[in-house]
C-alpha atoms as a PDB file:
ATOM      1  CA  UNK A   1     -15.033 -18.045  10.967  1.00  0.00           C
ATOM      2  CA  UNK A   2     -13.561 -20.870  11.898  1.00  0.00           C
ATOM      3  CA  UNK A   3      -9.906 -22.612  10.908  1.00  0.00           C
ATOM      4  CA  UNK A   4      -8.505 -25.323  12.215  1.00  0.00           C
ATOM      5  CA  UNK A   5      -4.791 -25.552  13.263  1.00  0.00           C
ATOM      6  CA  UNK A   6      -2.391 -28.232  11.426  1.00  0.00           C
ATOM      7  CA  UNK A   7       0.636 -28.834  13.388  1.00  0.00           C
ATOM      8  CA  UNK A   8       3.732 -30.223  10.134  1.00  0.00           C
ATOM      9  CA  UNK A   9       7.299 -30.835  11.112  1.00  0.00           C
ATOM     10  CA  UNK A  10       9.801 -28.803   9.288  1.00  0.00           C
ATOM     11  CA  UNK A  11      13.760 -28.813   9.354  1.00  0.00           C
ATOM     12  CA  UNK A  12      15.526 -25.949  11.162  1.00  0.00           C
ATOM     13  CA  UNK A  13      19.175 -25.881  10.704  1.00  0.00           C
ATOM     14  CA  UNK A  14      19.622 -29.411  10.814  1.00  0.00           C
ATOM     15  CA  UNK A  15      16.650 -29.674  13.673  1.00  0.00           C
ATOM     16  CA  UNK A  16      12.996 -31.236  13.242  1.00  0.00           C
ATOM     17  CA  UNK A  17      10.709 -29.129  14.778  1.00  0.00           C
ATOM     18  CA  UNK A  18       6.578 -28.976  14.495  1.00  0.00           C
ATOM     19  CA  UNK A  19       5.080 -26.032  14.170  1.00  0.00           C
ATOM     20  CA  UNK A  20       1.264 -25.584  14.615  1.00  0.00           C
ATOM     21  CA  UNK A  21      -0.538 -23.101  12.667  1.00  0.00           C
ATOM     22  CA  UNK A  22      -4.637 -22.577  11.053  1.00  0.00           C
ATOM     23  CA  UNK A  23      -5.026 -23.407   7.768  1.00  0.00           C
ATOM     24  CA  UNK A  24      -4.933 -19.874   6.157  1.00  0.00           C
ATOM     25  CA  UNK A  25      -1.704 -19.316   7.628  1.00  0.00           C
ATOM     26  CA  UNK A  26      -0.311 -22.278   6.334  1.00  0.00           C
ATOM     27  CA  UNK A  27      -1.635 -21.145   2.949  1.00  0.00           C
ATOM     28  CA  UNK A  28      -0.481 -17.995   2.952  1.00  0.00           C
ATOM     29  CA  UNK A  29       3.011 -19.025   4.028  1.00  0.00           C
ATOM     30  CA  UNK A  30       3.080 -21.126   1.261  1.00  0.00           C
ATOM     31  CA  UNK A  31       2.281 -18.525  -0.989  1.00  0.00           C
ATOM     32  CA  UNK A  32       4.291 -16.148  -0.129  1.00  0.00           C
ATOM     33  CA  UNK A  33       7.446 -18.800  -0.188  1.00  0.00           C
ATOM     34  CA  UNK A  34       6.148 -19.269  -3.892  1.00  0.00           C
ATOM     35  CA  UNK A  35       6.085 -15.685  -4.758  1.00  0.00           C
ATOM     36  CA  UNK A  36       9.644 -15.489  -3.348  1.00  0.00           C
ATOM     37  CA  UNK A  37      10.947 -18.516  -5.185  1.00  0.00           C
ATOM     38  CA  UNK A  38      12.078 -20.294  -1.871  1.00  0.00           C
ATOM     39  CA  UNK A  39      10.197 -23.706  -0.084  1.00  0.00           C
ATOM     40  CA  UNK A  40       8.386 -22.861   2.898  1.00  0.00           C
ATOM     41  CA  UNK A  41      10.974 -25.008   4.838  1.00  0.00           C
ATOM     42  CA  UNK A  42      13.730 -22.394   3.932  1.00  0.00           C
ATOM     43  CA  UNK A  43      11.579 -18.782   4.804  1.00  0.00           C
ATOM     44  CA  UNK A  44      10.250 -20.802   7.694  1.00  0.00           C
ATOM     45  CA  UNK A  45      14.139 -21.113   8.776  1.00  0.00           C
ATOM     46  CA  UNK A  46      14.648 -17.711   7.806  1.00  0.00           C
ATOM     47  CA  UNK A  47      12.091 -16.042   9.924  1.00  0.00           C
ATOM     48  CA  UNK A  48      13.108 -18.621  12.722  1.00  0.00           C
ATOM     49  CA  UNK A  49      16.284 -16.716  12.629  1.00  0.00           C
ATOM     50  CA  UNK A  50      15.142 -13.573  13.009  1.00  0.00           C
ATOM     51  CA  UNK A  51      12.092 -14.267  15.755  1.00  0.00           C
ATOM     52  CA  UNK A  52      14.605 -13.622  18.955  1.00  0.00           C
ATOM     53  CA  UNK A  53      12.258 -14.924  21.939  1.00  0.00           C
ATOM     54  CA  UNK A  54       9.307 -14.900  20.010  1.00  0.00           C
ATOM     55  CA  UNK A  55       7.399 -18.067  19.631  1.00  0.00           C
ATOM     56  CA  UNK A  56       7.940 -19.938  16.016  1.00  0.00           C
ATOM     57  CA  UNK A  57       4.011 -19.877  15.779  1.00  0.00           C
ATOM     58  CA  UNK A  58       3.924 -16.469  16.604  1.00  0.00           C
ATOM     59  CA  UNK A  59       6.663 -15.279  14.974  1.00  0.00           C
ATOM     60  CA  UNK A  60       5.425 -16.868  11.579  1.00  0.00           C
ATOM     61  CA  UNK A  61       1.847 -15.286  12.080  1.00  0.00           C
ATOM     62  CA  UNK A  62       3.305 -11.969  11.766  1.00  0.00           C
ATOM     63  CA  UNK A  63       5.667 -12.468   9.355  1.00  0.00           C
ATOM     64  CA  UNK A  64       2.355 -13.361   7.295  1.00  0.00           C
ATOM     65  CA  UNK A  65       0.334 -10.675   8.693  1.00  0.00           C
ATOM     66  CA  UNK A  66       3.077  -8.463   7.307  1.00  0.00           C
ATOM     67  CA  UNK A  67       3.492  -9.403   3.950  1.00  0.00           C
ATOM     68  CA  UNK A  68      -0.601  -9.389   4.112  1.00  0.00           C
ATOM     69  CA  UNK A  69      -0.010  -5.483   4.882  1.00  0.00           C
ATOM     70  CA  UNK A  70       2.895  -5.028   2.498  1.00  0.00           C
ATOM     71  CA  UNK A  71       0.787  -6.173  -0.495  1.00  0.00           C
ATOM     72  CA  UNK A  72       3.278  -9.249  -1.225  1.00  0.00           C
ATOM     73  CA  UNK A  73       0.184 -11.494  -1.191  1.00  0.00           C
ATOM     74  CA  UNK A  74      -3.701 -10.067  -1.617  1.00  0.00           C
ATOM     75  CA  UNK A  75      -6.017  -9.747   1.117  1.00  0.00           C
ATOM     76  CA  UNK A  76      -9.076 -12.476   1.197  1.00  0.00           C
END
């Protein structure tokens, strides 16, 4: 399988950063913000500010893989 990454600036407390993530990830994140009746712009600010050390990219992967585990958004 193959997905290729799409690097998109967001806004993180008043910052622009770019964060580069595959495609699935980018749609699941955006489901998931959906689901929770945010914009991905604010959960991606709220799991920058729990990440510690971790990479952004990283730290949003398992945020997603997560809620993929949890059941807050259907395996595919």
């Amino acid at each position: 399988m193959s997905a290729g990454i799409t690097k998109r600036s967001v806004m993180i407390a008043g910052h622009r950063t770019s964060v580069s993530l595959e495609d699935p990830f980018w749609a699941a994140l955006r489901e998931i913000a959906a689901a929770q009746g945010q914009s991905v712009q604010a959960l991606v600010g709220s799991i920058d500010a729990g990440r510690g050390a971790q990479n952004l990219s990283s730290a949003i992967r398992v945020f997603v893989l997560d809620a993929v585990r949890g059941g807050a958004i259907p395996e595919t």
